[in-house]
C-alpha atoms as a PDB file:
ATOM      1  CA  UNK A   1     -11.392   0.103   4.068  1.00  0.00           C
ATOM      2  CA  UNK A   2     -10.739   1.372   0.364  1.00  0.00           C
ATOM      3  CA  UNK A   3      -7.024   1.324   1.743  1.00  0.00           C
ATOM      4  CA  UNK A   4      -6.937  -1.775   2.996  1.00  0.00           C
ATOM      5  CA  UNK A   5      -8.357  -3.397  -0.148  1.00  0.00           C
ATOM      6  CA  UNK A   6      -5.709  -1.387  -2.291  1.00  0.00           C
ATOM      7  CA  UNK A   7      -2.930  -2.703  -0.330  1.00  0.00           C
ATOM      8  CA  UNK A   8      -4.180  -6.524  -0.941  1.00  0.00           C
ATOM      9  CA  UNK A   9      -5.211  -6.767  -4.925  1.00  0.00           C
ATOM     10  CA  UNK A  10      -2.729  -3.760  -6.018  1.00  0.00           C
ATOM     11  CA  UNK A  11       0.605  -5.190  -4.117  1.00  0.00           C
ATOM     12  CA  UNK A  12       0.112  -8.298  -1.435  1.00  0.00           C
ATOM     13  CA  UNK A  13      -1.511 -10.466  -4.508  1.00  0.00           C
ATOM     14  CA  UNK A  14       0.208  -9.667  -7.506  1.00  0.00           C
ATOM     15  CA  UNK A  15       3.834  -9.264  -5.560  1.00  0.00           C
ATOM     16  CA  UNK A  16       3.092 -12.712  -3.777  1.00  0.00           C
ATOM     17  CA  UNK A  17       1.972 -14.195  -7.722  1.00  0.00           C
ATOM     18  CA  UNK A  18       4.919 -13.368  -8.875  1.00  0.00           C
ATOM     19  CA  UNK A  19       7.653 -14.007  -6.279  1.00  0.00           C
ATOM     20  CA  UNK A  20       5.873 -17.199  -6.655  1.00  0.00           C
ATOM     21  CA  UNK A  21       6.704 -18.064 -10.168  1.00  0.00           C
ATOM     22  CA  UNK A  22      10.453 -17.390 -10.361  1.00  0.00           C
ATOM     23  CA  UNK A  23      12.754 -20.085 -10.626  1.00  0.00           C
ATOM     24  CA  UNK A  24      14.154 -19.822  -6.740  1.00  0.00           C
ATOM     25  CA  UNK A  25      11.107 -18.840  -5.032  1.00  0.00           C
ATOM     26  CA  UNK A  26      10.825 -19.153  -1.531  1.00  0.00           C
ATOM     27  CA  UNK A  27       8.851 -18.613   1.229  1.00  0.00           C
ATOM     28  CA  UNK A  28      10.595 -15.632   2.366  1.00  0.00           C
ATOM     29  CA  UNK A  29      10.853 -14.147  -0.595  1.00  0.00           C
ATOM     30  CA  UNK A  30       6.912 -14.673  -0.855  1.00  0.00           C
ATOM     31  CA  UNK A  31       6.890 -13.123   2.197  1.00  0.00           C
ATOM     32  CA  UNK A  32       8.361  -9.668   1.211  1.00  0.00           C
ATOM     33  CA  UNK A  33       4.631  -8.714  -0.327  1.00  0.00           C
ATOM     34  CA  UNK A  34       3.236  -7.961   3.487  1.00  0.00           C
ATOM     35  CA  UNK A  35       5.503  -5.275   4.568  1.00  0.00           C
ATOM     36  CA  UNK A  36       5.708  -3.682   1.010  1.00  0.00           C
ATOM     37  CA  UNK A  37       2.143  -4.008   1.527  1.00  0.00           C
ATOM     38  CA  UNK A  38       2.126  -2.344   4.760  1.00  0.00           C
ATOM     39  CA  UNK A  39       4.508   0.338   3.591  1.00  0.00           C
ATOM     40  CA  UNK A  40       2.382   0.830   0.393  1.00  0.00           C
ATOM     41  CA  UNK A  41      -0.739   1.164   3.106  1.00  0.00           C
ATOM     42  CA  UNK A  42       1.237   4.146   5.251  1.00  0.00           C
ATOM     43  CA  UNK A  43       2.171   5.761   2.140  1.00  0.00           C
ATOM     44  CA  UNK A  44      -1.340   6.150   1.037  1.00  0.00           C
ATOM     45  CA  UNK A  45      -2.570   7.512   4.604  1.00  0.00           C
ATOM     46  CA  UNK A  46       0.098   9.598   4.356  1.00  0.00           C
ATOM     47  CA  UNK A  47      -0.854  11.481   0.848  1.00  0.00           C
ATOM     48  CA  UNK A  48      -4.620  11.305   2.307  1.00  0.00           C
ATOM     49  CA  UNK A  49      -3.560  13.299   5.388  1.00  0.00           C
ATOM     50  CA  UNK A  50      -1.885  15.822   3.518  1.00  0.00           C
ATOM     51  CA  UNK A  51      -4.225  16.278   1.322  1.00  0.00           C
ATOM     52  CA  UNK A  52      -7.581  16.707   3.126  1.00  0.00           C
ATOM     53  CA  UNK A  53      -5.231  18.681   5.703  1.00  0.00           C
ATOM     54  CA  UNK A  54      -4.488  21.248   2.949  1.00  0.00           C
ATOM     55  CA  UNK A  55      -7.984  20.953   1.621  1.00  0.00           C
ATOM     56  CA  UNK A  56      -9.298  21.604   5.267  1.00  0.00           C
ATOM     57  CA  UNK A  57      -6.976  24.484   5.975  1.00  0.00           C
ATOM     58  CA  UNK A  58      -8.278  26.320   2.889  1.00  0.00           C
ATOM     59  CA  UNK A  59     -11.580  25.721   3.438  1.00  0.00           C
ATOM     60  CA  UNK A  60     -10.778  27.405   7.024  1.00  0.00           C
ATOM     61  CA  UNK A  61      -9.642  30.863   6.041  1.00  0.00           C
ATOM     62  CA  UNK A  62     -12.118  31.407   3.903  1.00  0.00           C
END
């Protein structure tokens, strides 16, 4: 959930705000915010996984 709200008011808002106000905006180029949004989303998962992987593997050989 904490991911998913990340993704929305960190990139998908401000990226759509401001593709919005330059002089040529578009609709595609409003678009671009939901897949940098997405790929914002699977880089986050990914540095949680590694993490709490590590974190979980040291907490195992002890």
């Amino acid at each position: 959930m904490v991911q998913g709200l990340l993704q929305v008011f960190l990139v998908r808002l401000p990226f759509s705000f401001f593709m919005s106000i330059q002089p040529d905006a578009s609709l595609r180029h409003i678009g671009y915010a939901a897949p940098l949004a997405t790929a914002f989303g699977i880089l986050i998962n990914a540095v949680y996984l590694l993490y709490y992987r590590k974190k979980y593997l040291a907490a195992k050989r002890r």
